[in-house]
PDB file of N, CA and C in Angstrom:
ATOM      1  N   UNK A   1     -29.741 -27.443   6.479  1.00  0.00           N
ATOM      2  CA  UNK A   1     -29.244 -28.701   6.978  1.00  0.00           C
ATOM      3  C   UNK A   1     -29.714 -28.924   8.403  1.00  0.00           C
ATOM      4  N   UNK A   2     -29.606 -30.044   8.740  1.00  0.00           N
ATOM      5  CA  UNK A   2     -30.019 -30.786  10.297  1.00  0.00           C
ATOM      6  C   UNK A   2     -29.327 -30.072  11.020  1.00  0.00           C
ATOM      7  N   UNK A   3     -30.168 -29.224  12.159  1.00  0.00           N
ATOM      8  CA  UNK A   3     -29.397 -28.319  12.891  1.00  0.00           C
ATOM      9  C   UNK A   3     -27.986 -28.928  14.209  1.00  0.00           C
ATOM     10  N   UNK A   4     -27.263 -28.367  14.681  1.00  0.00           N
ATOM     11  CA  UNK A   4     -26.240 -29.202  15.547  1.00  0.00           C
ATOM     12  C   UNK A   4     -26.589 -28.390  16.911  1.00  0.00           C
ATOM     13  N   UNK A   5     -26.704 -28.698  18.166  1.00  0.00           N
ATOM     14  CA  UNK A   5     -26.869 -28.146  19.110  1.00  0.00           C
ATOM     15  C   UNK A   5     -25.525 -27.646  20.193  1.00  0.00           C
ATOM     16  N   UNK A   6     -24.325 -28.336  19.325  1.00  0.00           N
ATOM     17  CA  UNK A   6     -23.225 -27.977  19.848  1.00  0.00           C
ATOM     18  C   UNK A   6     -22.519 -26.377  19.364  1.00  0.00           C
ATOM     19  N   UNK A   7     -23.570 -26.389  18.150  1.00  0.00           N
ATOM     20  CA  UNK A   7     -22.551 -25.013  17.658  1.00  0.00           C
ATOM     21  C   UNK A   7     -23.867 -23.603  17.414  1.00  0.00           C
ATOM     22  N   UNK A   8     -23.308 -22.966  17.462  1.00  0.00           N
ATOM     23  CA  UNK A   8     -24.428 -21.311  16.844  1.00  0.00           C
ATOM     24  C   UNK A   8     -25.396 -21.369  17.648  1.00  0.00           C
ATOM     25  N   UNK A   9     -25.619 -21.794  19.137  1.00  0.00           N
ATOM     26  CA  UNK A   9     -26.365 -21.819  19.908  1.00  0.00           C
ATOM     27  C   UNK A   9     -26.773 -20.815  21.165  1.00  0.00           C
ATOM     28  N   UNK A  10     -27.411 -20.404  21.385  1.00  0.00           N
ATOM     29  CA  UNK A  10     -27.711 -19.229  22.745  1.00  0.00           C
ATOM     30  C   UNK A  10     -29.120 -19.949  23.458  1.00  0.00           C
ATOM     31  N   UNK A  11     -28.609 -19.502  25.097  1.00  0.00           N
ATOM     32  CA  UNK A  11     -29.861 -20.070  25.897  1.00  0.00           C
ATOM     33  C   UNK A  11     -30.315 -18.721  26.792  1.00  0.00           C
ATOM     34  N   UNK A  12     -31.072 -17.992  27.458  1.00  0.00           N
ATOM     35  CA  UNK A  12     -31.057 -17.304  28.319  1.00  0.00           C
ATOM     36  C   UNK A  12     -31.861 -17.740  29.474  1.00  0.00           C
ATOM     37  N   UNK A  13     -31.673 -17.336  30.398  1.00  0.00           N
ATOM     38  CA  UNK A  13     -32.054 -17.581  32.188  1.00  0.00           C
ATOM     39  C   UNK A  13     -31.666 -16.312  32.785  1.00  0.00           C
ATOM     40  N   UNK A  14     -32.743 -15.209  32.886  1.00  0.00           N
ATOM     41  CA  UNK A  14     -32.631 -13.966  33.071  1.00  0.00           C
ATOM     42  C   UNK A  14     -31.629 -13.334  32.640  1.00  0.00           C
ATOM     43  N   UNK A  15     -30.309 -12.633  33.843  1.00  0.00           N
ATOM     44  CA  UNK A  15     -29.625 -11.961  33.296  1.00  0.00           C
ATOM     45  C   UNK A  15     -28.448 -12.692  32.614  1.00  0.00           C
ATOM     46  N   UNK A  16     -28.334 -13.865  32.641  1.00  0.00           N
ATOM     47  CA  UNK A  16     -27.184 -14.863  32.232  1.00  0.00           C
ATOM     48  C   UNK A  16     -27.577 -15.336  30.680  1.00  0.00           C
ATOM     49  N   UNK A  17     -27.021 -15.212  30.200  1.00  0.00           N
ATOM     50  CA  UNK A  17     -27.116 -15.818  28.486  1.00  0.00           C
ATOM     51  C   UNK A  17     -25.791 -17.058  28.389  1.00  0.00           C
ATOM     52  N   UNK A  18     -26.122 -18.238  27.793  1.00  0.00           N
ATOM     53  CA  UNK A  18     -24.972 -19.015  27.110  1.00  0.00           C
ATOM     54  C   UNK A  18     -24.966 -18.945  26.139  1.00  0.00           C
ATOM     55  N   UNK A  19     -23.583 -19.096  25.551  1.00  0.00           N
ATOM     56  CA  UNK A  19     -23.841 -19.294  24.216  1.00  0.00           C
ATOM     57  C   UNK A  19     -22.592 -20.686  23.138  1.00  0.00           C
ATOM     58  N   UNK A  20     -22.757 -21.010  22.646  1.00  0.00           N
ATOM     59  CA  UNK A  20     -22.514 -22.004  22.296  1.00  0.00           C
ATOM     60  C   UNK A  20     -21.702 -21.523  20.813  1.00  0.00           C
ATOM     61  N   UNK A  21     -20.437 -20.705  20.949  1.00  0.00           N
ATOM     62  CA  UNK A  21     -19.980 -20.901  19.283  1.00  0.00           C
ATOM     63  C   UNK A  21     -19.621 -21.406  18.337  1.00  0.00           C
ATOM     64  N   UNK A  22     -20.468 -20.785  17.210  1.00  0.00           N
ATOM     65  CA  UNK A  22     -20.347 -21.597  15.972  1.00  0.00           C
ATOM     66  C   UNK A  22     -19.194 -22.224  15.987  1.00  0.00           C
ATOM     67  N   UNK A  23     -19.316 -23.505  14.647  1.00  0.00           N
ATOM     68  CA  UNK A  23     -18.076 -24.453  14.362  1.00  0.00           C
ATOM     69  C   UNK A  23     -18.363 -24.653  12.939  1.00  0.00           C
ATOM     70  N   UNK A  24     -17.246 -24.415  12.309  1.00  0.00           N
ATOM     71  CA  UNK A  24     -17.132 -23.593  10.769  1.00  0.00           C
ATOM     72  C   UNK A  24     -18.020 -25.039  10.269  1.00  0.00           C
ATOM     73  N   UNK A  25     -17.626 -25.882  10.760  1.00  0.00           N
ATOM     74  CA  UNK A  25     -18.000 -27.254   9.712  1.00  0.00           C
ATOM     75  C   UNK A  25     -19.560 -27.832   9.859  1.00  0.00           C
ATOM     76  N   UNK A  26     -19.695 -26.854  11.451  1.00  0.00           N
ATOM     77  CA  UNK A  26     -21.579 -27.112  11.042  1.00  0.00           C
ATOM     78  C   UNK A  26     -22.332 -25.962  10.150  1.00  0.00           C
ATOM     79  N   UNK A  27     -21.660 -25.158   9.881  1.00  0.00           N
ATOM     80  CA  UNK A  27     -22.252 -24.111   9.497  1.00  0.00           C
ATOM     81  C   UNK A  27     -22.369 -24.168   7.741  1.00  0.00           C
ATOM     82  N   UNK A  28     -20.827 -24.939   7.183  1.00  0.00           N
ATOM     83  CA  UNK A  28     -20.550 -24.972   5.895  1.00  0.00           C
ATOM     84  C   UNK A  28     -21.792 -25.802   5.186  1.00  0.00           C
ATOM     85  N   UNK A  29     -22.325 -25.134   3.613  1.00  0.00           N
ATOM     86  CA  UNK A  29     -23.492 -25.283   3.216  1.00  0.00           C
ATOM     87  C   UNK A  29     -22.594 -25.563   1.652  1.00  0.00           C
ATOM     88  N   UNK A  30     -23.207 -26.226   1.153  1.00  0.00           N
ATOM     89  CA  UNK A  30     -22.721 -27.138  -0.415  1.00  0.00           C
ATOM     90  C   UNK A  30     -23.203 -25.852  -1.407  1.00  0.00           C
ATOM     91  N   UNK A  31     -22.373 -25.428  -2.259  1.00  0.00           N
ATOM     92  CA  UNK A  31     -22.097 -24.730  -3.136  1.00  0.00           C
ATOM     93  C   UNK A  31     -23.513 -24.199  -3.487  1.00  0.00           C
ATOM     94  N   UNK A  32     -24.024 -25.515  -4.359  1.00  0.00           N
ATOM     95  CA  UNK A  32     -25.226 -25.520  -4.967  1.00  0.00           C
ATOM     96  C   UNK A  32     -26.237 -25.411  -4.381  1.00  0.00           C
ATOM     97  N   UNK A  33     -26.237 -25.392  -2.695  1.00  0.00           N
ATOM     98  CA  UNK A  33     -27.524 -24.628  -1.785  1.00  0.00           C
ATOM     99  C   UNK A  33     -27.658 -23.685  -1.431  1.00  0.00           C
ATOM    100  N   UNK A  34     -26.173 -22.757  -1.823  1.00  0.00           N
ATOM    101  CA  UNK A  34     -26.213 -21.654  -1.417  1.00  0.00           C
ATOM    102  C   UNK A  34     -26.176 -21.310  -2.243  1.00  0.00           C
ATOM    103  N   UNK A  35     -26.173 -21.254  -3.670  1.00  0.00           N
ATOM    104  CA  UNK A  35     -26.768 -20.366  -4.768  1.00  0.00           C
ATOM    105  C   UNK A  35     -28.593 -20.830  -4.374  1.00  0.00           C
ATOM    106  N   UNK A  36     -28.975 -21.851  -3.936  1.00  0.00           N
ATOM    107  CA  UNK A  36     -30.384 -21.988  -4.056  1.00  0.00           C
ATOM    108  C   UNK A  36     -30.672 -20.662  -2.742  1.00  0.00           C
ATOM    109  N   UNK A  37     -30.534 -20.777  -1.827  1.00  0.00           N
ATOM    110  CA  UNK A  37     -30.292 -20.599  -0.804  1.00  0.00           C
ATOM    111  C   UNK A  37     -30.617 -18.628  -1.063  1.00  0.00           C
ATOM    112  N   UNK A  38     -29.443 -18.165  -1.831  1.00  0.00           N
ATOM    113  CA  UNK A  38     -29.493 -16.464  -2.765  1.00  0.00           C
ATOM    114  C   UNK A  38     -30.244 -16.521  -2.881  1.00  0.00           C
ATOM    115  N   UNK A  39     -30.656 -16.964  -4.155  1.00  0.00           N
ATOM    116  CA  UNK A  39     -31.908 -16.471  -5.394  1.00  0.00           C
ATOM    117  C   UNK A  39     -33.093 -16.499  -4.442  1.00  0.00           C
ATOM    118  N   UNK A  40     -33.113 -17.523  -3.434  1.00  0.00           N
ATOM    119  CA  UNK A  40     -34.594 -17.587  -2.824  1.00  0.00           C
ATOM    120  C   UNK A  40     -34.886 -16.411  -1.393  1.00  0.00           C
ATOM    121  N   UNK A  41     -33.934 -15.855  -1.329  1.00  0.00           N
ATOM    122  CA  UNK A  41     -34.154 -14.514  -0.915  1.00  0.00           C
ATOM    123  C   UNK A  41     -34.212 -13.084  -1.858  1.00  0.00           C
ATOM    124  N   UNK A  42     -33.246 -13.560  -3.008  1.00  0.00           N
ATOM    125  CA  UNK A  42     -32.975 -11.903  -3.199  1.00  0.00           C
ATOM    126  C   UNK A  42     -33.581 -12.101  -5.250  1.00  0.00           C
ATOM    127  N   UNK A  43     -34.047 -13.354  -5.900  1.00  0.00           N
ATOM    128  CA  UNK A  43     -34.675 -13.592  -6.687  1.00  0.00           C
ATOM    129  C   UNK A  43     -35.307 -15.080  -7.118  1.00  0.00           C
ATOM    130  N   UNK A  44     -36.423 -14.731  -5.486  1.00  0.00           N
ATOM    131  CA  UNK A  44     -37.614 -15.504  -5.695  1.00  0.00           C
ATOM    132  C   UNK A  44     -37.855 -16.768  -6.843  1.00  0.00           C
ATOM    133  N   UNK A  45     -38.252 -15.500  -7.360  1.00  0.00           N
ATOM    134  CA  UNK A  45     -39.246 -15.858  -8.836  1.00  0.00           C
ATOM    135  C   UNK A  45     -38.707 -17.453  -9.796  1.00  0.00           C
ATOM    136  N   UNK A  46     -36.647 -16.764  -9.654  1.00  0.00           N
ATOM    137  CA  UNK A  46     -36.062 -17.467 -10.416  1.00  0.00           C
ATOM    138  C   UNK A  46     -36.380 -18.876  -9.592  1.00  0.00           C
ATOM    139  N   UNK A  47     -36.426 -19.079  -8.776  1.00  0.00           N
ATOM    140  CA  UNK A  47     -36.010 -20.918  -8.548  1.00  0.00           C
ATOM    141  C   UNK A  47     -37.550 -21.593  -8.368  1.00  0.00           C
ATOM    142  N   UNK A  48     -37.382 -22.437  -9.228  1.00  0.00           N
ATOM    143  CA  UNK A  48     -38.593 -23.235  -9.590  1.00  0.00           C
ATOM    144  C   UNK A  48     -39.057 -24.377  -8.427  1.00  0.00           C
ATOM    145  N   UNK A  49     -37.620 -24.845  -8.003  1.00  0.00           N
ATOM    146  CA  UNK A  49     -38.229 -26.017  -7.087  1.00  0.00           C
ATOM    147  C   UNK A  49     -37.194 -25.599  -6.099  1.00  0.00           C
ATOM    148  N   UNK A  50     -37.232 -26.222  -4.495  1.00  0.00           N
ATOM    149  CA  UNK A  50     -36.606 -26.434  -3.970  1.00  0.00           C
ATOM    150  C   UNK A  50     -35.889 -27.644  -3.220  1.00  0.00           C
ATOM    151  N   UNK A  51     -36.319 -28.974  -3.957  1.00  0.00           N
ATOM    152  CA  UNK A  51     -35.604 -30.340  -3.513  1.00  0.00           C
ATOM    153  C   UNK A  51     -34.102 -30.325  -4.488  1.00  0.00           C
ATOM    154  N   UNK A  52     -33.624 -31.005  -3.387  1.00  0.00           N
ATOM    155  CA  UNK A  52     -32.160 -31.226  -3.649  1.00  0.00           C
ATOM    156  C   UNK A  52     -31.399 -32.225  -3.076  1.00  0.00           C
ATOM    157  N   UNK A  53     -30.182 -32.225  -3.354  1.00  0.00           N
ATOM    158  CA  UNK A  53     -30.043 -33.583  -3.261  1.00  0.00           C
ATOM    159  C   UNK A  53     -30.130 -34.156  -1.593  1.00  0.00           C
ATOM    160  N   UNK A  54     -29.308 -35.188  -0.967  1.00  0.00           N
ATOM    161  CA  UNK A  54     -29.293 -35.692   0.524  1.00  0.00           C
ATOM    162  C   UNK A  54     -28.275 -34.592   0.564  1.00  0.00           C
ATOM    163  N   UNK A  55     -28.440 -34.319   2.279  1.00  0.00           N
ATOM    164  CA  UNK A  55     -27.700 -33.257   2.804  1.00  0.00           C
ATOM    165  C   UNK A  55     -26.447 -33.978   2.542  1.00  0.00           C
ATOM    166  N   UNK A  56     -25.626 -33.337   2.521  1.00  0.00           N
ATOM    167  CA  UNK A  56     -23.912 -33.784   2.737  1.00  0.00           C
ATOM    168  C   UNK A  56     -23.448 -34.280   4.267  1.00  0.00           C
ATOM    169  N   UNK A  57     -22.429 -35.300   4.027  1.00  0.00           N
ATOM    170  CA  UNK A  57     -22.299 -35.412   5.127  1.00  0.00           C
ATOM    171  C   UNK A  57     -21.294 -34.584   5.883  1.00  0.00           C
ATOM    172  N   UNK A  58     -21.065 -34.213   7.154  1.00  0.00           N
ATOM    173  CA  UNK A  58     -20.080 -33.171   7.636  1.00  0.00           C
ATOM    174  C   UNK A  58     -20.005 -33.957   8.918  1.00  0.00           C
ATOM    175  N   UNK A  59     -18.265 -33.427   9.030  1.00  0.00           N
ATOM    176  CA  UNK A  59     -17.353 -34.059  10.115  1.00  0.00           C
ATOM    177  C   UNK A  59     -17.280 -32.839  11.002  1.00  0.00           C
ATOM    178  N   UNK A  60     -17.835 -32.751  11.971  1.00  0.00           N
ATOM    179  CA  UNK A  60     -17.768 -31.955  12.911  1.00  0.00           C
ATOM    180  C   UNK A  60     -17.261 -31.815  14.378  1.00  0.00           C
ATOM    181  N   UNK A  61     -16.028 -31.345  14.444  1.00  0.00           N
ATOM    182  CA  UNK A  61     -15.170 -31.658  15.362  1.00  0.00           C
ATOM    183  C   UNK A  61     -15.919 -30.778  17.178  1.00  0.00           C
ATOM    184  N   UNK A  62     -14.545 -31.338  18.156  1.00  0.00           N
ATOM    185  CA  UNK A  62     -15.481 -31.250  19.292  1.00  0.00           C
ATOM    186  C   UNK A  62     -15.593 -29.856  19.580  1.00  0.00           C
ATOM    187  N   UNK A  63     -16.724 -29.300  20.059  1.00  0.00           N
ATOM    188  CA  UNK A  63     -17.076 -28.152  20.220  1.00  0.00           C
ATOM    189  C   UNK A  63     -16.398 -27.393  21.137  1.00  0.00           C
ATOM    190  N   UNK A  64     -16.056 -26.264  21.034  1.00  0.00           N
ATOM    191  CA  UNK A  64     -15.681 -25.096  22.107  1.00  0.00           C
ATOM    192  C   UNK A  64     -16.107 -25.141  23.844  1.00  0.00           C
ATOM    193  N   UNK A  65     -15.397 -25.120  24.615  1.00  0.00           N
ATOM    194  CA  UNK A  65     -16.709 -24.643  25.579  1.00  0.00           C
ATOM    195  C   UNK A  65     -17.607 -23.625  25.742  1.00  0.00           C
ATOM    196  N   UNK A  66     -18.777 -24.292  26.381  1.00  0.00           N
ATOM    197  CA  UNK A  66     -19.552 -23.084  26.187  1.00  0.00           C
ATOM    198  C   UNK A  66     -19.331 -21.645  27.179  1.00  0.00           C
ATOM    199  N   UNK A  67     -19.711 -20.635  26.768  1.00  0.00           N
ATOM    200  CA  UNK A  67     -19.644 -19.243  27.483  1.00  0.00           C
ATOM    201  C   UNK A  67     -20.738 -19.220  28.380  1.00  0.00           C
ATOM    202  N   UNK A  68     -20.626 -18.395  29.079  1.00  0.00           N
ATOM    203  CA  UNK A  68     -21.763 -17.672  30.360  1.00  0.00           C
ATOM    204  C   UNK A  68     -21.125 -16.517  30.738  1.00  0.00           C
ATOM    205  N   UNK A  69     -22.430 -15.125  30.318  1.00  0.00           N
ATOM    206  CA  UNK A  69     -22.199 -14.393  30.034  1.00  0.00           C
ATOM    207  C   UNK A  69     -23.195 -13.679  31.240  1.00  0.00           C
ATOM    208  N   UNK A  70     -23.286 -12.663  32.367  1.00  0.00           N
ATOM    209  CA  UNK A  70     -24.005 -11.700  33.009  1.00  0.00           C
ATOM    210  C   UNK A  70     -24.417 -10.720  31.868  1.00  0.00           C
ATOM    211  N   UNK A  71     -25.637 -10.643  31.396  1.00  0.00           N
ATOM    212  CA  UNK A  71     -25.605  -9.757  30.579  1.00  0.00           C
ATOM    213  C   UNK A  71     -26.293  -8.721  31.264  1.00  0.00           C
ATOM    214  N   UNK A  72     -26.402  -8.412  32.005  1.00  0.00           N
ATOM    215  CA  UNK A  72     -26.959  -7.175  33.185  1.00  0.00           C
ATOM    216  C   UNK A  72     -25.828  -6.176  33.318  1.00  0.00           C
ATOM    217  N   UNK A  73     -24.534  -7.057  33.875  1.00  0.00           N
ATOM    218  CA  UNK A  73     -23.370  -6.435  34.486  1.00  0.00           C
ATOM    219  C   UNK A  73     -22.699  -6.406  32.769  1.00  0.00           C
ATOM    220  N   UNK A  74     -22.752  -7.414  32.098  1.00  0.00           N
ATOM    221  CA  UNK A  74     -21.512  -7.100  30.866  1.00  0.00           C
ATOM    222  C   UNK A  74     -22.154  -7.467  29.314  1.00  0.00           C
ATOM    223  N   UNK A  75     -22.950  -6.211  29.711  1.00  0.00           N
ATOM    224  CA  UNK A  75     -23.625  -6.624  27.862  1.00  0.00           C
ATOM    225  C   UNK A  75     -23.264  -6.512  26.654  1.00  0.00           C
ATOM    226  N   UNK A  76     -21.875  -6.477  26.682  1.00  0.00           N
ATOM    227  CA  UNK A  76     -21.246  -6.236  25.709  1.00  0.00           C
ATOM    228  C   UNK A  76     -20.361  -7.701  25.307  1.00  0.00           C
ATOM    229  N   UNK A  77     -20.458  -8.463  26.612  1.00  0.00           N
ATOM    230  CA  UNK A  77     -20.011 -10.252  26.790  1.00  0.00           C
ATOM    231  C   UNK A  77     -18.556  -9.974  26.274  1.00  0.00           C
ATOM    232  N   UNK A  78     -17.800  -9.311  27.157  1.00  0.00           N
ATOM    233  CA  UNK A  78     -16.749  -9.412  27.223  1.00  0.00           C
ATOM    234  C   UNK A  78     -16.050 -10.398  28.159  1.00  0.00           C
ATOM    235  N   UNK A  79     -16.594 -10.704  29.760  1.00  0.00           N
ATOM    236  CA  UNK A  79     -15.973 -11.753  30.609  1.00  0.00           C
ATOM    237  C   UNK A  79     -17.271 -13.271  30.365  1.00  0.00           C
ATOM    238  N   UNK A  80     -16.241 -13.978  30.037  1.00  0.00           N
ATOM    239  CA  UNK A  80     -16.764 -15.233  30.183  1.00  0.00           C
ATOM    240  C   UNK A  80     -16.889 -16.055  31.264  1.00  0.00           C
ATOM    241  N   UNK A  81     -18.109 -16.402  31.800  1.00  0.00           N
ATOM    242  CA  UNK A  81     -17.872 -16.699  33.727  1.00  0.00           C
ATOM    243  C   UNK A  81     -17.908 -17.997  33.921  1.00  0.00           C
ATOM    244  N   UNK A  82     -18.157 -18.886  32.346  1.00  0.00           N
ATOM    245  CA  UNK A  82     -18.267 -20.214  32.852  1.00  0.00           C
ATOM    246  C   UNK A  82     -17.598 -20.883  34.119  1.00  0.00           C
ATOM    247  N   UNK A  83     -16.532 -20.932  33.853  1.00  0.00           N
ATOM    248  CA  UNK A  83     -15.272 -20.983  35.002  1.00  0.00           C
ATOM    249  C   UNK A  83     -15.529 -20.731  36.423  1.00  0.00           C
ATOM    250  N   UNK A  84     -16.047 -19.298  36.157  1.00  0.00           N
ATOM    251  CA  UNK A  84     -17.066 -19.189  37.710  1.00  0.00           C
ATOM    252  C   UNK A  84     -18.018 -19.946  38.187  1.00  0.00           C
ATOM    253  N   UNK A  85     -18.675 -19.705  37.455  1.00  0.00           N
ATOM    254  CA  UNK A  85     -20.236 -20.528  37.354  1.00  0.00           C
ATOM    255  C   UNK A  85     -20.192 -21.908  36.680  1.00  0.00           C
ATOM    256  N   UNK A  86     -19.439 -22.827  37.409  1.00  0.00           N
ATOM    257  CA  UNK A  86     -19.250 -24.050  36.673  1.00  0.00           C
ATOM    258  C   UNK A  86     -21.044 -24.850  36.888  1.00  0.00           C
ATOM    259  N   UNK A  87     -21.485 -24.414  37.896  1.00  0.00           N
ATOM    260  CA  UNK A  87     -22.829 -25.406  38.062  1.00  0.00           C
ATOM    261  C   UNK A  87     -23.691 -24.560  37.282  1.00  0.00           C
ATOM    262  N   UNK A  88     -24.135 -23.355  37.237  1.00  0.00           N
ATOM    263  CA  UNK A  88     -24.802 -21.916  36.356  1.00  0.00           C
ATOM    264  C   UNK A  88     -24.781 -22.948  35.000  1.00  0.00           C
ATOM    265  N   UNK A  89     -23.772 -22.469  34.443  1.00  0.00           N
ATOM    266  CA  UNK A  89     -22.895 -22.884  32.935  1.00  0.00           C
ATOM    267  C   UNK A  89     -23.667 -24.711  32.767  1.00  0.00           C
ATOM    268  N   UNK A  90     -23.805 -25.629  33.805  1.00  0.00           N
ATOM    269  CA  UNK A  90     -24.138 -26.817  32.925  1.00  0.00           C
ATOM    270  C   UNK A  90     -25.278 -27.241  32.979  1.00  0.00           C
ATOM    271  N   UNK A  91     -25.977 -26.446  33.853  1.00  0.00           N
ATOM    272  CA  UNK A  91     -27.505 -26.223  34.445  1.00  0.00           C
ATOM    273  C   UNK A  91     -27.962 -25.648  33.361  1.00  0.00           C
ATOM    274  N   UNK A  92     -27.581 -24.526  32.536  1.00  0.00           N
ATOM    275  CA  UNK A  92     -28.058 -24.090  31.630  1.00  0.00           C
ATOM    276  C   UNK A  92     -27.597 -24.682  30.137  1.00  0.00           C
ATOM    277  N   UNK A  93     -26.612 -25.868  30.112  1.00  0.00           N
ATOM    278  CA  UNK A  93     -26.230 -26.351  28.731  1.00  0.00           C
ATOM    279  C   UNK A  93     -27.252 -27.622  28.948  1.00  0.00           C
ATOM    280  N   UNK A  94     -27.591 -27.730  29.714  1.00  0.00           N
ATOM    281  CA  UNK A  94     -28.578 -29.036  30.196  1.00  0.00           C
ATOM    282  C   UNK A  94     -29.953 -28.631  29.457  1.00  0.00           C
ATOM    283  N   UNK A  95     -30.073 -28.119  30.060  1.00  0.00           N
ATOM    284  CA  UNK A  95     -31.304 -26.976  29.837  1.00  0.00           C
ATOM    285  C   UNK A  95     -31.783 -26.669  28.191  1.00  0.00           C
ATOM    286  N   UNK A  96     -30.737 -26.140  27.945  1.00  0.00           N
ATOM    287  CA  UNK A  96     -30.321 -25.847  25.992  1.00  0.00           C
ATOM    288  C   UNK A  96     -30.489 -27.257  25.226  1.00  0.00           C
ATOM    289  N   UNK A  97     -29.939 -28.281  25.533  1.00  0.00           N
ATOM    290  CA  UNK A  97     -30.036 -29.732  25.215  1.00  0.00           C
ATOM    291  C   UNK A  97     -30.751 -30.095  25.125  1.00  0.00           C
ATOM    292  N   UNK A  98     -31.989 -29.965  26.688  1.00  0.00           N
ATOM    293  CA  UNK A  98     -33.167 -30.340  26.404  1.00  0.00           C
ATOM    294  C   UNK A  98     -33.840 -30.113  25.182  1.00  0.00           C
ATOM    295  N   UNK A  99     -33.936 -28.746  25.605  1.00  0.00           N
ATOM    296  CA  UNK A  99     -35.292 -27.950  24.847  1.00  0.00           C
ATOM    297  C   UNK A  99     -34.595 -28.454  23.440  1.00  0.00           C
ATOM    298  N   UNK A 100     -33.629 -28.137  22.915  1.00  0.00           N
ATOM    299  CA  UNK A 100     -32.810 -28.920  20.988  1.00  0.00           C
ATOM    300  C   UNK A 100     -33.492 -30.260  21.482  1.00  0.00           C
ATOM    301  N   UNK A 101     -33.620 -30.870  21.943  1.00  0.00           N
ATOM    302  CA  UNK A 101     -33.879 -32.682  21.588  1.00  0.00           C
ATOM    303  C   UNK A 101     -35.486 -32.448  21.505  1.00  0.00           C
ATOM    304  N   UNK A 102     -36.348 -31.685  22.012  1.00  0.00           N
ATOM    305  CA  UNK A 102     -37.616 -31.854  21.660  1.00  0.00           C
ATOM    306  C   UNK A 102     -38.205 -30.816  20.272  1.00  0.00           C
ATOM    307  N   UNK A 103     -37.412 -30.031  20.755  1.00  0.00           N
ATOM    308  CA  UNK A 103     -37.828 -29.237  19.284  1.00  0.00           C
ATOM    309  C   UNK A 103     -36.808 -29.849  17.965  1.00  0.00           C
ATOM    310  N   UNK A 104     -35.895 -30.680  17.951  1.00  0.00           N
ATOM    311  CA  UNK A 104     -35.554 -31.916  17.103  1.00  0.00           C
ATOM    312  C   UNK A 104     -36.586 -33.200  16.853  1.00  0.00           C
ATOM    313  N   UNK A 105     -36.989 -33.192  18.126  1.00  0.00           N
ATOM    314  CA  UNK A 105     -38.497 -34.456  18.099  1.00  0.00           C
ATOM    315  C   UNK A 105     -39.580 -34.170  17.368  1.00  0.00           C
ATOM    316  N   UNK A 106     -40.003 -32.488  17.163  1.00  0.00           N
ATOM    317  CA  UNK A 106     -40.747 -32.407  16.788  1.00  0.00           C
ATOM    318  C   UNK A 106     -40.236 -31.843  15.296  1.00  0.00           C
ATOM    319  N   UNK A 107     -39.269 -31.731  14.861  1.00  0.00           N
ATOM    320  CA  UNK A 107     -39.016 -31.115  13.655  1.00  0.00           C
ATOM    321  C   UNK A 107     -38.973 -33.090  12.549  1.00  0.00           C
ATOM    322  N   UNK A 108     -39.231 -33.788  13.489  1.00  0.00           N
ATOM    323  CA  UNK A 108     -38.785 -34.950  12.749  1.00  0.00           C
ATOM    324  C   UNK A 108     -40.271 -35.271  12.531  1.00  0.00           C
ATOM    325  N   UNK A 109     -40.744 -35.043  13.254  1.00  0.00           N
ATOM    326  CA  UNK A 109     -42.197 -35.669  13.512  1.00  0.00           C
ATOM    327  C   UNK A 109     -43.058 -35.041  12.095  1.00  0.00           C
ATOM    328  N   UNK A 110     -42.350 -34.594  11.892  1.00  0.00           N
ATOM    329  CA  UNK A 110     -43.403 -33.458  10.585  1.00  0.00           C
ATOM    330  C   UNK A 110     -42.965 -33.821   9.136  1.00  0.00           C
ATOM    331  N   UNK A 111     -43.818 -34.656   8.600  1.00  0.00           N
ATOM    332  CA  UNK A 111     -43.695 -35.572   6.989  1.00  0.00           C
ATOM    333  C   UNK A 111     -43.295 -34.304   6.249  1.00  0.00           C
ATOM    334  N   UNK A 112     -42.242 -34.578   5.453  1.00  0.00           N
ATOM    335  CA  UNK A 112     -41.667 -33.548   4.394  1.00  0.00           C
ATOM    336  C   UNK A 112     -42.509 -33.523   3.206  1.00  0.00           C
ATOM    337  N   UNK A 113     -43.001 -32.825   3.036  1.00  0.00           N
ATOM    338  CA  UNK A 113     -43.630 -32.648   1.692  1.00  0.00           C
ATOM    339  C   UNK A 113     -43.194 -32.118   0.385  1.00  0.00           C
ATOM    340  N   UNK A 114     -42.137 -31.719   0.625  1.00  0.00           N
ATOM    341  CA  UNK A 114     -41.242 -31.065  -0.939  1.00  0.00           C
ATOM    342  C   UNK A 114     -41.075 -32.284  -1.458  1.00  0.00           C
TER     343      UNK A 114
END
């Protein structure tokens, strides 16, 4: 499905990582894609085609805030420093945004051929 940039997301800027956690409702995948979804890892052979129907639509509520994490000092991302680092933290969700809107620009840009 059309990826969401609010959820399952990580950015890094040396020792600082963000990360953006998942949100169950971007993640949830329609029954029948995730049996496609199996077989086309773990038996290939079996699935003949892979078009299907329009993605589903999903209601995806407002996202978490994001984390900022020292991963030098705490690589295990136990303290969350956003709070600290309030300018760090949006400098780098800025940042993350970007780069999702062009690599979205270019994932559109590319004629589907299935």
């Amino acid at each position: 499905y059309t990826p969401v940039v609010q959820s399952n997301a990580t950015f890094r800027d040396g020792d600082w990582k963000l990360v953006r956690p998942g949100i169950r409702e971007s993640l949830a995948v329609a029954e029948a894609d995730g049996k496609v979804d199996r077989a086309l890892k773990y038996e290939p052979d079996t699935v003949p085609d892979i078009t299907r129907e329009a993605e589903p639509a999903r209601e995806i509520p407002e996202p978490p805030p994001a984390q900022l994490y020292n991963i030098a000092s705490d690589p295990l991302e136990q303290a969350d420093l956003a709070d600290a680092e309030p300018q760090r933290a949006a400098r780098m969700l800025t940042e993350l945004e970007t780069w999702f809107e062009d690599v979205e620009g270019d994932r559109l840009s590319i004629a589907d051929e299935w």
